[in-house]
C-alpha atoms as a PDB file:
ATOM      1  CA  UNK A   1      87.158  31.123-155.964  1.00  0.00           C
ATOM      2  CA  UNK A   2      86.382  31.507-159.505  1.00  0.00           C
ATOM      3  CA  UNK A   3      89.469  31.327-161.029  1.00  0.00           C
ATOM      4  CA  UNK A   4      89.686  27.127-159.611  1.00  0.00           C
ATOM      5  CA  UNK A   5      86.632  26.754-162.164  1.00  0.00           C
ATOM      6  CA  UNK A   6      89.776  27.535-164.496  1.00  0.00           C
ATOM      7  CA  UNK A   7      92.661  25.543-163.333  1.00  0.00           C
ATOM      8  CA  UNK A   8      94.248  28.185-161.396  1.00  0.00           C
ATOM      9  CA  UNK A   9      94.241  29.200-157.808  1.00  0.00           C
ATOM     10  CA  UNK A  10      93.238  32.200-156.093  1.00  0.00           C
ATOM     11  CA  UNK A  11      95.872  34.613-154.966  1.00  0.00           C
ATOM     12  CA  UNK A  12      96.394  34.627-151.228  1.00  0.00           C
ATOM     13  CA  UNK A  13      96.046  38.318-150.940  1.00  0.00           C
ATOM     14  CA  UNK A  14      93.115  40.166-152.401  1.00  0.00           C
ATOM     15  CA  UNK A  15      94.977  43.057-152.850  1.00  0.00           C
ATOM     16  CA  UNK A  16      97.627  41.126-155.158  1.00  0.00           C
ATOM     17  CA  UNK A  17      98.611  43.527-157.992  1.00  0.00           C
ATOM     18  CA  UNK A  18      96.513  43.261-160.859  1.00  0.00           C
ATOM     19  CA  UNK A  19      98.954  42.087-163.743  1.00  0.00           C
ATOM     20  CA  UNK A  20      95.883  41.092-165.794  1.00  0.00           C
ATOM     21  CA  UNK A  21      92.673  41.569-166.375  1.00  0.00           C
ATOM     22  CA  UNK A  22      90.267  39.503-168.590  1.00  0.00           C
ATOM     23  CA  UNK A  23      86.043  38.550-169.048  1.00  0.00           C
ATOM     24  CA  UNK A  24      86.754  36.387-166.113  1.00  0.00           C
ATOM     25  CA  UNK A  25      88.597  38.579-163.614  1.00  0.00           C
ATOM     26  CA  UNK A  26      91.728  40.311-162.628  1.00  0.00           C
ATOM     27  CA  UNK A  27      94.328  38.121-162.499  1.00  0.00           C
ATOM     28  CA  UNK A  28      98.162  38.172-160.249  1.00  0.00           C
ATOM     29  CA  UNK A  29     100.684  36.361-159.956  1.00  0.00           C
ATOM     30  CA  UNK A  30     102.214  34.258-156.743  1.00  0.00           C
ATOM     31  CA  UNK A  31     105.546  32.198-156.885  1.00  0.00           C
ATOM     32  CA  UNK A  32     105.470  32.577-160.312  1.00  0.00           C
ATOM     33  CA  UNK A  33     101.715  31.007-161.094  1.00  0.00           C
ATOM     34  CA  UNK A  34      98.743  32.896-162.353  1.00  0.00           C
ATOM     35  CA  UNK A  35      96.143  33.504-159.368  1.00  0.00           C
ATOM     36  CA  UNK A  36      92.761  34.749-159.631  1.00  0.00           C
ATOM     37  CA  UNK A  37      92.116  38.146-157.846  1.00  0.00           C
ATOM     38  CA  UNK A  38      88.730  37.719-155.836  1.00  0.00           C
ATOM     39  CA  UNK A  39      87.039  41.021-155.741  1.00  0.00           C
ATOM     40  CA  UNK A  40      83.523  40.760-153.763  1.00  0.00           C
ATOM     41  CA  UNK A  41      81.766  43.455-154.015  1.00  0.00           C
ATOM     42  CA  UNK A  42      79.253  42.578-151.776  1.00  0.00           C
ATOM     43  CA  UNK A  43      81.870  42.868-148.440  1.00  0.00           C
ATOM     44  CA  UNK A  44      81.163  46.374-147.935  1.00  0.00           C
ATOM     45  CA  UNK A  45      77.796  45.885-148.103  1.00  0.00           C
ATOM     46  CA  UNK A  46      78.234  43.747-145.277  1.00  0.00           C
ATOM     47  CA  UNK A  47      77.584  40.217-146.638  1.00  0.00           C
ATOM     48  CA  UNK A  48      80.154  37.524-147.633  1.00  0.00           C
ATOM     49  CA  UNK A  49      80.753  36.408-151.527  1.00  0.00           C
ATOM     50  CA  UNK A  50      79.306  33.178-152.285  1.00  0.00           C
ATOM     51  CA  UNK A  51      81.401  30.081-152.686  1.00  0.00           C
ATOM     52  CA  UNK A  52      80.330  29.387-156.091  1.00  0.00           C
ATOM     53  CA  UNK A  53      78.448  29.870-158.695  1.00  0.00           C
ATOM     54  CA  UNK A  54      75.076  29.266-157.690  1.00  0.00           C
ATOM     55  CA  UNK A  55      71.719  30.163-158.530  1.00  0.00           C
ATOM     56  CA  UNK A  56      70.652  34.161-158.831  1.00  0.00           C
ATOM     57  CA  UNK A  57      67.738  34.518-156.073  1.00  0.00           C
ATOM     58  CA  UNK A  58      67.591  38.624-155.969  1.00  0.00           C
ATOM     59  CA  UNK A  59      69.017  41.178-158.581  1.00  0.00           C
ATOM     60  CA  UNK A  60      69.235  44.340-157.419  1.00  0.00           C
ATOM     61  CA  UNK A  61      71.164  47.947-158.654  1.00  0.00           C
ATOM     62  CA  UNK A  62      74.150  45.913-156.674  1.00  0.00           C
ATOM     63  CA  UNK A  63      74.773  42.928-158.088  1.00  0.00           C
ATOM     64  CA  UNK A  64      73.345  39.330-158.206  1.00  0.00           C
ATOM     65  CA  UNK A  65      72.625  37.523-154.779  1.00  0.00           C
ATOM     66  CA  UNK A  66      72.285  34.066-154.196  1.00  0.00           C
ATOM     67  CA  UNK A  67      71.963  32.410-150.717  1.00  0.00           C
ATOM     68  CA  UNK A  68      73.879  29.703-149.336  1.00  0.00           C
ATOM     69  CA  UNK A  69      73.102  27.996-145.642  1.00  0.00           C
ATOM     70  CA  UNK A  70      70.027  30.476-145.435  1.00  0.00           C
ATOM     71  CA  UNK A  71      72.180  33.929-145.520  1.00  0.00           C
ATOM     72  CA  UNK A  72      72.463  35.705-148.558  1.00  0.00           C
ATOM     73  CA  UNK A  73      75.797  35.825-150.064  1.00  0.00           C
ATOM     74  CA  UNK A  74      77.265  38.406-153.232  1.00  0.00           C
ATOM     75  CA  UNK A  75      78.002  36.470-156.613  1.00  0.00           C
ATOM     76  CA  UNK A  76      80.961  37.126-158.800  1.00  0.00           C
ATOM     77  CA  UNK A  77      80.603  38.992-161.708  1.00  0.00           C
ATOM     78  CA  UNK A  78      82.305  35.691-163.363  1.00  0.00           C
ATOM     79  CA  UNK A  79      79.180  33.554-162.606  1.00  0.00           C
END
């Protein structure tokens, strides 16, 4: 999740309210800790987000793709 790059972790729920919203993300909080919000946009384009920021291997009108264990995979607008 791209907000552990940061020091913080992800909110369990990726519809957590968005209480904040920076060049990094949208941001929530749980138990009273800031969580990053992951938002992959490639999920209903029927491929996971990647894990991390990897290497760009495609651009298209979409987003950036990258490809991890030979399936392509959506990266974060974060990376």
């Amino acid at each position: 999740c791209w907000s552990t790059q940061l020091g913080y972790n992800c909110c369990s729920d990726s519809n957590a309210e968005v209480v904040y919203t920076d060049d990094d993300g949208d941001w929530g909080v749980e138990n009273g800790n800031w969580c990053g919000i992951q938002k992959c946009w490639s999920l209903p384009l029927g491929y996971p987000c990647c894990s991390s920021c990897i290497d760009v291997s495609y651009v298209d009108e979409d987003g950036n793709w990258g490809v991890e264990n030979n399936n392509w995979c959506g990266l974060l607008k974060s990376c």
